[in-house]
C-alpha atoms as a PDB file:
ATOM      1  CA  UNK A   1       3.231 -30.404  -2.781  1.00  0.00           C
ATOM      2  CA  UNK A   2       2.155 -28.590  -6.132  1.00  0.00           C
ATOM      3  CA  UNK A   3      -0.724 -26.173  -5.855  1.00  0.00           C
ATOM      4  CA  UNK A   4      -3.986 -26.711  -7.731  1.00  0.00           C
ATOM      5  CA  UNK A   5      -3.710 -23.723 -10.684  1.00  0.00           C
ATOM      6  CA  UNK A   6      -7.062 -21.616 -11.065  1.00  0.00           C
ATOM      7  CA  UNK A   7      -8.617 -22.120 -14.371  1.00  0.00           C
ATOM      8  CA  UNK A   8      -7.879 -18.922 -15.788  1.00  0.00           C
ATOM      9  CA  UNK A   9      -9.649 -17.352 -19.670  1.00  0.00           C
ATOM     10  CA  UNK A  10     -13.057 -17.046 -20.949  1.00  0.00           C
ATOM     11  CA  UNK A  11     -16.340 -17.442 -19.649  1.00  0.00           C
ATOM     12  CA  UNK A  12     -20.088 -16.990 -20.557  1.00  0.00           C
ATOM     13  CA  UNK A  13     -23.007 -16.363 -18.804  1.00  0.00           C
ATOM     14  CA  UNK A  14     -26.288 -17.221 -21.188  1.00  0.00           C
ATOM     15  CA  UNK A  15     -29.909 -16.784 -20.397  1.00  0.00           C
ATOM     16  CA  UNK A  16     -31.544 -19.513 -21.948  1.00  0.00           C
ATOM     17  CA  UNK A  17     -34.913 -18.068 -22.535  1.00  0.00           C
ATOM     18  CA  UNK A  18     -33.868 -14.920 -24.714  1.00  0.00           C
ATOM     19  CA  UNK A  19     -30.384 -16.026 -26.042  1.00  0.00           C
ATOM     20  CA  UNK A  20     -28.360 -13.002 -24.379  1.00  0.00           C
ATOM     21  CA  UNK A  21     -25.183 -13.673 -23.215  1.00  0.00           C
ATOM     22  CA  UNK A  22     -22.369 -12.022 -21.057  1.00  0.00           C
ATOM     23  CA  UNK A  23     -18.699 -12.434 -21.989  1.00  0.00           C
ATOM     24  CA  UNK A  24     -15.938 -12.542 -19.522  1.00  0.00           C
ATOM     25  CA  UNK A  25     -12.604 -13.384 -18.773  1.00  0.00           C
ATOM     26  CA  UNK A  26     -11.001 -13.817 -15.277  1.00  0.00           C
ATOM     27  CA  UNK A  27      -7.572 -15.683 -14.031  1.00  0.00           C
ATOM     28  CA  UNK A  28      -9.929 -17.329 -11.463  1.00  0.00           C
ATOM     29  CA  UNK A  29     -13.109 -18.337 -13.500  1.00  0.00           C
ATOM     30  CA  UNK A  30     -15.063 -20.393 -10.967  1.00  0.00           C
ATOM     31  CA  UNK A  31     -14.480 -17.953  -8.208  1.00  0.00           C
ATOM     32  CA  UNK A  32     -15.455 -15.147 -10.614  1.00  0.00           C
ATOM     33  CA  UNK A  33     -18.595 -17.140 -11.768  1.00  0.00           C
ATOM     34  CA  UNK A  34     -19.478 -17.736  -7.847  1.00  0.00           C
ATOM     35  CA  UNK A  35     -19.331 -13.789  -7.808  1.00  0.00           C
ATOM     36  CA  UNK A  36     -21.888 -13.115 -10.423  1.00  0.00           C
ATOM     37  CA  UNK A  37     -24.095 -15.609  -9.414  1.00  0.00           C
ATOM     38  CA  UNK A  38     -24.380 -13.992  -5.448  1.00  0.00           C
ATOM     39  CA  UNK A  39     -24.639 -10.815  -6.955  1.00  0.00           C
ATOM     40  CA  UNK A  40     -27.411 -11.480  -8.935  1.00  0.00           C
ATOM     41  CA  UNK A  41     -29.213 -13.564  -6.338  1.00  0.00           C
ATOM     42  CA  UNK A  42     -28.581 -10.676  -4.406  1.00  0.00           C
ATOM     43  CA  UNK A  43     -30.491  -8.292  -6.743  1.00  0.00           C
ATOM     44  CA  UNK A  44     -26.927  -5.890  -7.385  1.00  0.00           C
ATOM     45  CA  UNK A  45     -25.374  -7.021  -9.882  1.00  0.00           C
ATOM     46  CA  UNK A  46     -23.207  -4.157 -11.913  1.00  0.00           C
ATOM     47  CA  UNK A  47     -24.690  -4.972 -15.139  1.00  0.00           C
ATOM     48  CA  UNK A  48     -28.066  -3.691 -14.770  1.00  0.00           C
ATOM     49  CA  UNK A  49     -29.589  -5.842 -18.184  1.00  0.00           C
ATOM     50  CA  UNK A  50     -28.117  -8.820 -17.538  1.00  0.00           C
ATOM     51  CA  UNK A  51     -29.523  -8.562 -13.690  1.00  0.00           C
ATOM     52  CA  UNK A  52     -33.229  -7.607 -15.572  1.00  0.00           C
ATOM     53  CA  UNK A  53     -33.205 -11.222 -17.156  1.00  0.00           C
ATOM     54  CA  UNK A  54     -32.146 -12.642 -13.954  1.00  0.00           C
ATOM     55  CA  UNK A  55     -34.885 -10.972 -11.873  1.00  0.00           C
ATOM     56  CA  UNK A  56     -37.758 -12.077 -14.736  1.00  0.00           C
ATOM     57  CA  UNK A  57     -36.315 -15.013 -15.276  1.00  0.00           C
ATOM     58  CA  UNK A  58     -34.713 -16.768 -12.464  1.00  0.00           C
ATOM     59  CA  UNK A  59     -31.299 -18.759 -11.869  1.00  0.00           C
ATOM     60  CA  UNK A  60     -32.809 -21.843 -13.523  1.00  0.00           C
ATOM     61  CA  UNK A  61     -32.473 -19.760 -17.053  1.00  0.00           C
ATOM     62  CA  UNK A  62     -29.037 -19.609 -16.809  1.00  0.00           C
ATOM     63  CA  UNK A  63     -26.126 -21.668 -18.057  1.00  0.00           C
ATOM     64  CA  UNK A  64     -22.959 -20.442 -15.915  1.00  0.00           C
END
C-alpha cells in the first residue's frame, strides 16, 4: 500500500478586493492553508495586515 504524498511548494493567499497577497511555502500545503484559514477565522493570525483585510473583508475575499 503506497502512501498518498503531501503536496509540498508554493502557495498564495490573495484578497480579492485590494490585490494583496501572502506568499508561502510548506511540505504540507493544504494542511498549512487549513491553518491560516482557522487562524484568521479565529481573529490571531501572526501576520497582523494580512488578518486586517480578513477582519474588513471577510473569508469570501479570499482565494486560498
Amino acid at each position: 500500500m503506497s502512501r498518498k504524498r503531501d503536496k509540498e511548494g508554493i502557495y498564495k493567499i490573495t484578497c480579492k478586493e485590494n490585490g494583496k497577497i501572502y506568499i508561502g511555502r510548506s511540505i504540507n500545503i493544504d494542511e498549512r492553508l487549513k491553518s491560516h484559514k482557522r487562524s484568521l477565522v479565529a481573529g490571531r493570525h501572526i501576520n497582523k495586515k494580512l488578518q486586517a483585510d480578513f477582519n474588513e473583508y471577510g473569508e469570501d475575499a479570499f482565494v486560498f
